[in-house]
C-alpha atoms as a PDB file:
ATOM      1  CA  UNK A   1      77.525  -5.289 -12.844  1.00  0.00           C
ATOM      2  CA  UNK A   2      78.845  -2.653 -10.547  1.00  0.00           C
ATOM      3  CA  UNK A   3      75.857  -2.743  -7.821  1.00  0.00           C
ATOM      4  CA  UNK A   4      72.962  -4.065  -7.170  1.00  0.00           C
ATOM      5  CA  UNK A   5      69.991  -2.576  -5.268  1.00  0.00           C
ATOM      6  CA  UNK A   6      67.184  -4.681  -4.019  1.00  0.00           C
ATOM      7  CA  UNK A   7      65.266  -5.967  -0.648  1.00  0.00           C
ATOM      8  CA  UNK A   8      65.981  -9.388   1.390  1.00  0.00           C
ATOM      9  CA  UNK A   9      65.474 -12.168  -1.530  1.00  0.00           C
ATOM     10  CA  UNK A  10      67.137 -15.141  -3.209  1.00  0.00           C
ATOM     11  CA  UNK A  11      68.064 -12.206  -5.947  1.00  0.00           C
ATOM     12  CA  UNK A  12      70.153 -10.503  -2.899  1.00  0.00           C
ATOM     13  CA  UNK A  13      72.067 -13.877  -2.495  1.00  0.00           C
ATOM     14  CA  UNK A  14      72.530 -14.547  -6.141  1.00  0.00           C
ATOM     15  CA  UNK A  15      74.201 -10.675  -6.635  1.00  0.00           C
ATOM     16  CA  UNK A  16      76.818 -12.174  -3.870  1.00  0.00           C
ATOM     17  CA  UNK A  17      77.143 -15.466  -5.425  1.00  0.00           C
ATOM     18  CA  UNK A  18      78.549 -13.602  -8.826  1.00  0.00           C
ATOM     19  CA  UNK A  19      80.288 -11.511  -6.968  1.00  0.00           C
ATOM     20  CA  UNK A  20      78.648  -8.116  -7.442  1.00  0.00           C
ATOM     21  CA  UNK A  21      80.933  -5.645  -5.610  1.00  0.00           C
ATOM     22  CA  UNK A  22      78.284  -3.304  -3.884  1.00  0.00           C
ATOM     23  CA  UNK A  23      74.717  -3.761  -3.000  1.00  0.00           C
ATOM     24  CA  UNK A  24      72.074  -1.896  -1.697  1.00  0.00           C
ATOM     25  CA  UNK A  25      69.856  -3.793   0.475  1.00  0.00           C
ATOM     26  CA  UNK A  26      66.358  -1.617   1.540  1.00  0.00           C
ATOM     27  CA  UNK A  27      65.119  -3.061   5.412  1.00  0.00           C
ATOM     28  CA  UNK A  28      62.549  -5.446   5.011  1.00  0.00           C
ATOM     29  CA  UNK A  29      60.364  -7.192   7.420  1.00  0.00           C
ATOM     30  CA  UNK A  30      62.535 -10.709   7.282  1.00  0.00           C
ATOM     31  CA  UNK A  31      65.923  -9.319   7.315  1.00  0.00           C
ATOM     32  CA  UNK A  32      67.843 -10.031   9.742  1.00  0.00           C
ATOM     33  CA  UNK A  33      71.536 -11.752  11.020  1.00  0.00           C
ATOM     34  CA  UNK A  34      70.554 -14.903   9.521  1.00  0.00           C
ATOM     35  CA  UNK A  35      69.987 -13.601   5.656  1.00  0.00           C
ATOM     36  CA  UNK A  36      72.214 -10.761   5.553  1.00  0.00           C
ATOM     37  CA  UNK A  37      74.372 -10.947   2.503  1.00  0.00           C
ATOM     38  CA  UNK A  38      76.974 -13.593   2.908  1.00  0.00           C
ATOM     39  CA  UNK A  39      80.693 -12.299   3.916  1.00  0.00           C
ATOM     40  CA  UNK A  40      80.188  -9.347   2.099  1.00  0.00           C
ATOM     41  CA  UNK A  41      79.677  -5.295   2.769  1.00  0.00           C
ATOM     42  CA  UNK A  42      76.196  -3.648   2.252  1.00  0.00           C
ATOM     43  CA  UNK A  43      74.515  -0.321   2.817  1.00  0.00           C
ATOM     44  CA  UNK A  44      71.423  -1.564   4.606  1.00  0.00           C
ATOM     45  CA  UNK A  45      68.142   1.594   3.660  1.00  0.00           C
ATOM     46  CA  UNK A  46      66.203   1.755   6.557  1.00  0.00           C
ATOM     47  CA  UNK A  47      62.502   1.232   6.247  1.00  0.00           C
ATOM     48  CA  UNK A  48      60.278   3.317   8.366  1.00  0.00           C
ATOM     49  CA  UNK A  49      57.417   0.967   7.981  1.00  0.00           C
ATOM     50  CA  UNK A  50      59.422  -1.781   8.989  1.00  0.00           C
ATOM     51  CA  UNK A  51      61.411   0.662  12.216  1.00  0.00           C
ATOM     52  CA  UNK A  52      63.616  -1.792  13.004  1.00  0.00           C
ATOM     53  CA  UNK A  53      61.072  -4.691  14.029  1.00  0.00           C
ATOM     54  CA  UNK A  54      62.340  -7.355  11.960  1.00  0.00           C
ATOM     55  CA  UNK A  55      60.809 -10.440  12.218  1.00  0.00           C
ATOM     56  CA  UNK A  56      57.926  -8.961  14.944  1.00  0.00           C
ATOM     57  CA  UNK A  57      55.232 -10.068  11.738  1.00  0.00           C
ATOM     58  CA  UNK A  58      56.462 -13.045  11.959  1.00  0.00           C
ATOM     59  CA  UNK A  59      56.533 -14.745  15.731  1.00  0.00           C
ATOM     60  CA  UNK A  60      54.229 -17.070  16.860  1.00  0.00           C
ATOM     61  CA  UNK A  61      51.982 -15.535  19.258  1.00  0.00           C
ATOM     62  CA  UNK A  62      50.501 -19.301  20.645  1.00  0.00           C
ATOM     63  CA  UNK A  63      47.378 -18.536  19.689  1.00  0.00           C
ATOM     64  CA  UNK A  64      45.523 -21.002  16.929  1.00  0.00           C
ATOM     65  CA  UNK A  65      45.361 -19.658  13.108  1.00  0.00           C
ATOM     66  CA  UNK A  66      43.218 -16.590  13.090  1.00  0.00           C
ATOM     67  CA  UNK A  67      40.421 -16.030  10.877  1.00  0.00           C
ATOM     68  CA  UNK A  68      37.187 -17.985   9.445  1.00  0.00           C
ATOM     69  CA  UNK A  69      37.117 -20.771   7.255  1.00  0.00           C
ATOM     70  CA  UNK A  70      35.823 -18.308   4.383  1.00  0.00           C
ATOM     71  CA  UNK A  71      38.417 -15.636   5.113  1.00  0.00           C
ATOM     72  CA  UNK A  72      41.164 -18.251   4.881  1.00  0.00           C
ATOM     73  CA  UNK A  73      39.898 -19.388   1.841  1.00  0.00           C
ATOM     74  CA  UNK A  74      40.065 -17.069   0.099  1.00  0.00           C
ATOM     75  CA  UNK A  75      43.705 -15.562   1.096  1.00  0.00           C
ATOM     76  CA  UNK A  76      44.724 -18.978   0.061  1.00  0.00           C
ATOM     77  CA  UNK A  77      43.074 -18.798  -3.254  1.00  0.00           C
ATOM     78  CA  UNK A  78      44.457 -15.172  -4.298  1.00  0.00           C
END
């Protein structure tokens, strides 16, 4: 495999664990420093829904868990 295209997933780190030369990696909402491909060169597609606010969806605000009892049921059961 020449290259590999794909978002921020444990597929992303597998490509670099065989040593695929060149990937693609499209801007997610959880990419960032941290999970970047490891010691190696990537052409990082920007994501316009995602405009460079990686990891905003995911801090903790301090607030409790939102939603009712029902609502979270059923997100849980999907």
């Amino acid at each position: 495999m020449r290259g590999f295209l794909s978002v921020d997933t444990a597929l992303m780190h597998l490509a670099v664990a065989v040593n695929v030369p060149k990937q693609i990696v499209i801007e997610a909402p959880t990419l960032n420093k941290t999970n970047e491909p490891y010691r190696r060169p990537y052409l990082r597609v920007q994501n316009p829904a995602v405009s460079g606010r990686n990891l905003d969806y995911y801090r903790y605000d301090g607030r409790g868990i939102q939603g009712t009892t029902g609502e979270l049921f059923v997100a849980w059961n999907r």
